[in-house]
Protein backbone atom coordinates (compact mmCIF):
# COMPACT_ATOMS: atom_id res chain seq x y z
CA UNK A 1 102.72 18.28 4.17
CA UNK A 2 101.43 15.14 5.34
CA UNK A 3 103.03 11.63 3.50
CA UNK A 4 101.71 8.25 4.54
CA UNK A 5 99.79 5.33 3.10
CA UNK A 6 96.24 6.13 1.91
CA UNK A 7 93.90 3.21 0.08
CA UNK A 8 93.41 2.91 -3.52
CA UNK A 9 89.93 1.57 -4.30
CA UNK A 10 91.50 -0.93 -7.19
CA UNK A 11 88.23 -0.92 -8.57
CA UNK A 12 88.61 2.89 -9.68
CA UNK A 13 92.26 2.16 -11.38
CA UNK A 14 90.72 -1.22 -12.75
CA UNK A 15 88.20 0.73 -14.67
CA UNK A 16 90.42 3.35 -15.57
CA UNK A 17 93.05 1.38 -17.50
CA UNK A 18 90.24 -0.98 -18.87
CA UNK A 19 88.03 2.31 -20.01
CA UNK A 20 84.76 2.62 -19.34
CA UNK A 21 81.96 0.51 -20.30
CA UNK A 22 80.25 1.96 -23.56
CA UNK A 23 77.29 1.09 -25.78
CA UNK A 24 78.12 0.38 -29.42
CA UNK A 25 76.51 3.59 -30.51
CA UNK A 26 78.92 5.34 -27.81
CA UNK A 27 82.00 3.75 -29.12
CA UNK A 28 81.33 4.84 -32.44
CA UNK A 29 81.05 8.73 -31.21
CA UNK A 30 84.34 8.50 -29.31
CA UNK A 31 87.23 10.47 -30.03
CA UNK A 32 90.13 8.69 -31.58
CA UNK A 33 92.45 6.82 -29.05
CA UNK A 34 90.01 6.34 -26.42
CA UNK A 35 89.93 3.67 -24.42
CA UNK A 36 86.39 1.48 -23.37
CA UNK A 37 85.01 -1.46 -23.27
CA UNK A 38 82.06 -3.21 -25.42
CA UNK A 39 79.83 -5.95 -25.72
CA UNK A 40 77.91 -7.75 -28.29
CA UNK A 41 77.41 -10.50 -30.71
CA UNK A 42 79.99 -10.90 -32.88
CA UNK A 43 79.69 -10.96 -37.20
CA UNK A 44 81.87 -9.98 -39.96
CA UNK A 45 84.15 -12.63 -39.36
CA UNK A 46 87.17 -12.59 -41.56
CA UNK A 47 91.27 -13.45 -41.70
CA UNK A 48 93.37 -12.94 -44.36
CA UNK A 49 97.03 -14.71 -44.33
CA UNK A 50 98.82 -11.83 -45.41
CA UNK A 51 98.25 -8.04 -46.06
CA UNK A 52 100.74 -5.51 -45.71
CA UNK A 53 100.31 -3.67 -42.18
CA UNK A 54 100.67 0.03 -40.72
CA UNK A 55 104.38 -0.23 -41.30
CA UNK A 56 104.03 -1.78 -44.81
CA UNK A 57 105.51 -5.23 -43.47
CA UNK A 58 103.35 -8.19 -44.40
CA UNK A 59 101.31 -9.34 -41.17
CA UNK A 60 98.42 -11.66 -40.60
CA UNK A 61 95.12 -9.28 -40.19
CA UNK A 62 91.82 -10.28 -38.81
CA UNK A 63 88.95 -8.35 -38.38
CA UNK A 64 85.03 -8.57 -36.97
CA UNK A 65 82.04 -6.19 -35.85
CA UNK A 66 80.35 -6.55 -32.98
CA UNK A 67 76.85 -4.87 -32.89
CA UNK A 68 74.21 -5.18 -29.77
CA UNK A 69 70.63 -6.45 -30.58
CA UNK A 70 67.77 -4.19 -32.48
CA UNK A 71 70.27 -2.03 -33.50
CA UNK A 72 71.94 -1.91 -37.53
CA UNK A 73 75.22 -0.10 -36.03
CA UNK A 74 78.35 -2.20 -35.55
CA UNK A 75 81.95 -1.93 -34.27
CA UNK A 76 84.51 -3.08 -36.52
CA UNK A 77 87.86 -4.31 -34.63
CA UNK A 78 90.94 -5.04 -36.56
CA UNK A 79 93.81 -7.56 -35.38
CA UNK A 80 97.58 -7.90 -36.55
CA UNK A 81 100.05 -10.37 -35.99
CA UNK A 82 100.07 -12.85 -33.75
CA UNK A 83 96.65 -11.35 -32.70
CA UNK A 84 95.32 -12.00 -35.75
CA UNK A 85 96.71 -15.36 -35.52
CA UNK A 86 95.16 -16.56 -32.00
CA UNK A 87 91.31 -14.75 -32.58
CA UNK A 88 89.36 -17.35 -31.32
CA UNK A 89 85.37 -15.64 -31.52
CA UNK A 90 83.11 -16.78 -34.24
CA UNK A 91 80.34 -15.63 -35.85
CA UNK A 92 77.22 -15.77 -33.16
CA UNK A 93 79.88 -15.48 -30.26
CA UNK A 94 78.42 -12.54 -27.38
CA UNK A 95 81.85 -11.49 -26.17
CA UNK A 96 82.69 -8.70 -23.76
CA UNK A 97 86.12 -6.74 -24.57
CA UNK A 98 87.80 -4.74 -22.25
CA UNK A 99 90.50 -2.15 -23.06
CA UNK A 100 89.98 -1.29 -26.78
CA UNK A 101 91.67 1.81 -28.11
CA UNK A 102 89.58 3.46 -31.07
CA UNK A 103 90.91 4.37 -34.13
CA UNK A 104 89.90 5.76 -37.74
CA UNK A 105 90.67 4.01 -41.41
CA UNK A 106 89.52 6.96 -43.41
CA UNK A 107 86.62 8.55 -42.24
CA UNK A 108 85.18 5.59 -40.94
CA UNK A 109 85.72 4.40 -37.14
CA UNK A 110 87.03 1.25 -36.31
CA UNK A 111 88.36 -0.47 -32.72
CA UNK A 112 91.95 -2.15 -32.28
CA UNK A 113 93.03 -3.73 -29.78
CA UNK A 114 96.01 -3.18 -26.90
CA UNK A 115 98.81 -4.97 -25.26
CA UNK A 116 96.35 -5.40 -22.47
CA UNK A 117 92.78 -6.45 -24.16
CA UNK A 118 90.87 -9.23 -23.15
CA UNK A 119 88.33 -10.94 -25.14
CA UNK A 120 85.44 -12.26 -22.88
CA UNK A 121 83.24 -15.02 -24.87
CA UNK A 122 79.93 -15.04 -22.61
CA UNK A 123 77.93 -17.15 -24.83
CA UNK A 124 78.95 -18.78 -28.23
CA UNK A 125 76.96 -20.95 -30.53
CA UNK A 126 76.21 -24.91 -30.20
CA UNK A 127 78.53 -26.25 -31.72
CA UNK A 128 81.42 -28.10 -29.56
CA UNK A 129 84.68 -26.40 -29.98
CA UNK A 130 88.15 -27.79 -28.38
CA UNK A 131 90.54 -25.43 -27.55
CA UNK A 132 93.41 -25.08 -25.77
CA UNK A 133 95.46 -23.11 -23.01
CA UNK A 134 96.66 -21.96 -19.42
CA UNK A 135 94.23 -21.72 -16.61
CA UNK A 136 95.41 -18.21 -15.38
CA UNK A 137 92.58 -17.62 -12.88
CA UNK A 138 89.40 -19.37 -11.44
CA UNK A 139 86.38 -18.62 -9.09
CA UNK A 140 84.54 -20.98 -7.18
CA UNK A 141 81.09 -19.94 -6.63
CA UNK A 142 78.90 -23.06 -4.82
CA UNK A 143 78.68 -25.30 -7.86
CA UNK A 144 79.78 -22.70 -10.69
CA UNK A 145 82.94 -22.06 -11.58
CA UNK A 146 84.41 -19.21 -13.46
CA UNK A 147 87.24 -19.95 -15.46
CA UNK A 148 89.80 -17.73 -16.99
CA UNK A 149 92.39 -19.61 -19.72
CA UNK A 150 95.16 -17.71 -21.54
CA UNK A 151 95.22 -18.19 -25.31
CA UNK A 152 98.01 -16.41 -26.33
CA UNK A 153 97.05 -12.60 -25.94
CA UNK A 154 93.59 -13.04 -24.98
CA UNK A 155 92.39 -14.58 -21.40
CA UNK A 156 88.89 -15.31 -22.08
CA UNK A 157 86.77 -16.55 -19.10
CA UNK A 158 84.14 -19.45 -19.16
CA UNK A 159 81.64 -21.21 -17.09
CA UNK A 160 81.50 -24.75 -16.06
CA UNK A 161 80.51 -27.07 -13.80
CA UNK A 162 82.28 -27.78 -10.59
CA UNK A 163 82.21 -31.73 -11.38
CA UNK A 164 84.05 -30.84 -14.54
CA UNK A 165 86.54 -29.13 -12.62
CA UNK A 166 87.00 -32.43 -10.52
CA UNK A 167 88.25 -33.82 -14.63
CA UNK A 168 91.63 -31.34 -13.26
CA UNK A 169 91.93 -32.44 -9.48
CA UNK A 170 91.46 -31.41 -6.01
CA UNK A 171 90.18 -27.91 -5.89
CA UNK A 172 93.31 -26.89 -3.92
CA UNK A 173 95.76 -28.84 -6.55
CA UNK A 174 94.33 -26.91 -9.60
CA UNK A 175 94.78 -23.56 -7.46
CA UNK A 176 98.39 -24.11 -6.76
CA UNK A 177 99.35 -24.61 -10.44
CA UNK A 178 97.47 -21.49 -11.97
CA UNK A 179 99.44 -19.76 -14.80
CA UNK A 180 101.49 -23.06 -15.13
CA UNK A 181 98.62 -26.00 -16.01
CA UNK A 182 98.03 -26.32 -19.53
CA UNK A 183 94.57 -28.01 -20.58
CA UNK A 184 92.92 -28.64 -23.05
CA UNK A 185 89.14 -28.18 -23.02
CA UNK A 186 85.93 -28.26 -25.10
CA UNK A 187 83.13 -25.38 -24.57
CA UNK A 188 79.62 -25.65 -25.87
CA UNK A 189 77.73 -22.74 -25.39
CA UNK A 190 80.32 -20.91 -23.83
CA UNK A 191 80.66 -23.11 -21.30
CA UNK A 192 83.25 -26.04 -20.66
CA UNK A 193 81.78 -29.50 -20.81
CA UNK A 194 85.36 -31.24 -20.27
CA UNK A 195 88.97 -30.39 -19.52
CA UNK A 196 91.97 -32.09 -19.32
CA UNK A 197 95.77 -31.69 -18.74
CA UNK A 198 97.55 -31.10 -22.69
């Protein structure tokens, strides 16, 4: 038998462990504990402070659908705990979520989320928002940059500007300090108009 190194094409495991991307209507076919990816607009918005949870203890629960456009069907996620707690899509929001495990509440089918879900806002609605978090990763692309900030259990990436990024420092300066520089930034439109060290 021969042993050695061999490559891994990461893309293959990436796409395992996040599940394969699925259309809403496929999601809601899907066996229960399978794992996928979605996208769509979110609606449906709603958290209540506290319900009693799987294990009867009381926990924060949030929930939303996301549906995709010209069709009625929708995906209804549910968040617990500190989840619940740091849900930061609104109404409007087109969000992309990778590694969702589906589930049933009666006979009716229903998406929760894992220890390693990310949420994925790719547009969200006019309004200015100001958020905060930990710039985890980033991806400098001529004068577009991709940002990805840690909220709590989510990571979700945004857009901006390369001048805004000049609002943190040198290019090399912000690189060194990922997973340890904490901003806080606003997003219109999905995209971050200003950031700044918390």
């Amino acid at each position: 038998m021969f042993c050695g190194k061999f490559a891994i094409d990461r893309q293959m495991v990436q796409d395992f462990e996040s599940g394969p991307e699925l259309s809403i209507d496929e999601a809601l076919g899907s066996p229960k504990r399978r794992r996928m990816s979605v996208s769509g607009t979110v609606s449906d918005v709603v958290v209540t402070e506290a319900v009693a949870g799987p294990s009867n203890e009381q926990r924060q629960r949030a929930q939303f659908s996301i549906g995709a456009v010209g069709s009625p069907r929708k995906l209804p996620i549910k968040l617990w705990g500190e989840q619940a707690k740091e849900l930061h899509v609104k109404e409007g929001d087109v969000v992309t979520i990778k590694d969702l495990e589906i589930g049933e509440f009666g006979s009716r089918k229903e998406a929760n989320l894992t220890r390693t879900t990310k949420i994925e806002v790719t547009s969200a609605l006019d309004e200015e928002i100001e958020q905060q978090g930990v710039v985890s990763a980033i991806d400098i692309d001529g004068e577009t940059v991709t940002v990805e900030i840690s909220m709590g259990r989510t990571s979700p990436r945004f857009k901006m500007n390369s001048q805004v990024l000049c609002e943190l420092g040198e290019e090399d300066y912000v690189i060194e300090r990922l997973d340890s520089l904490h901003v806080t930034f606003t997003v219109r439109n999905g995209e971050i108009v200003q950031i700044r060290y918390k």
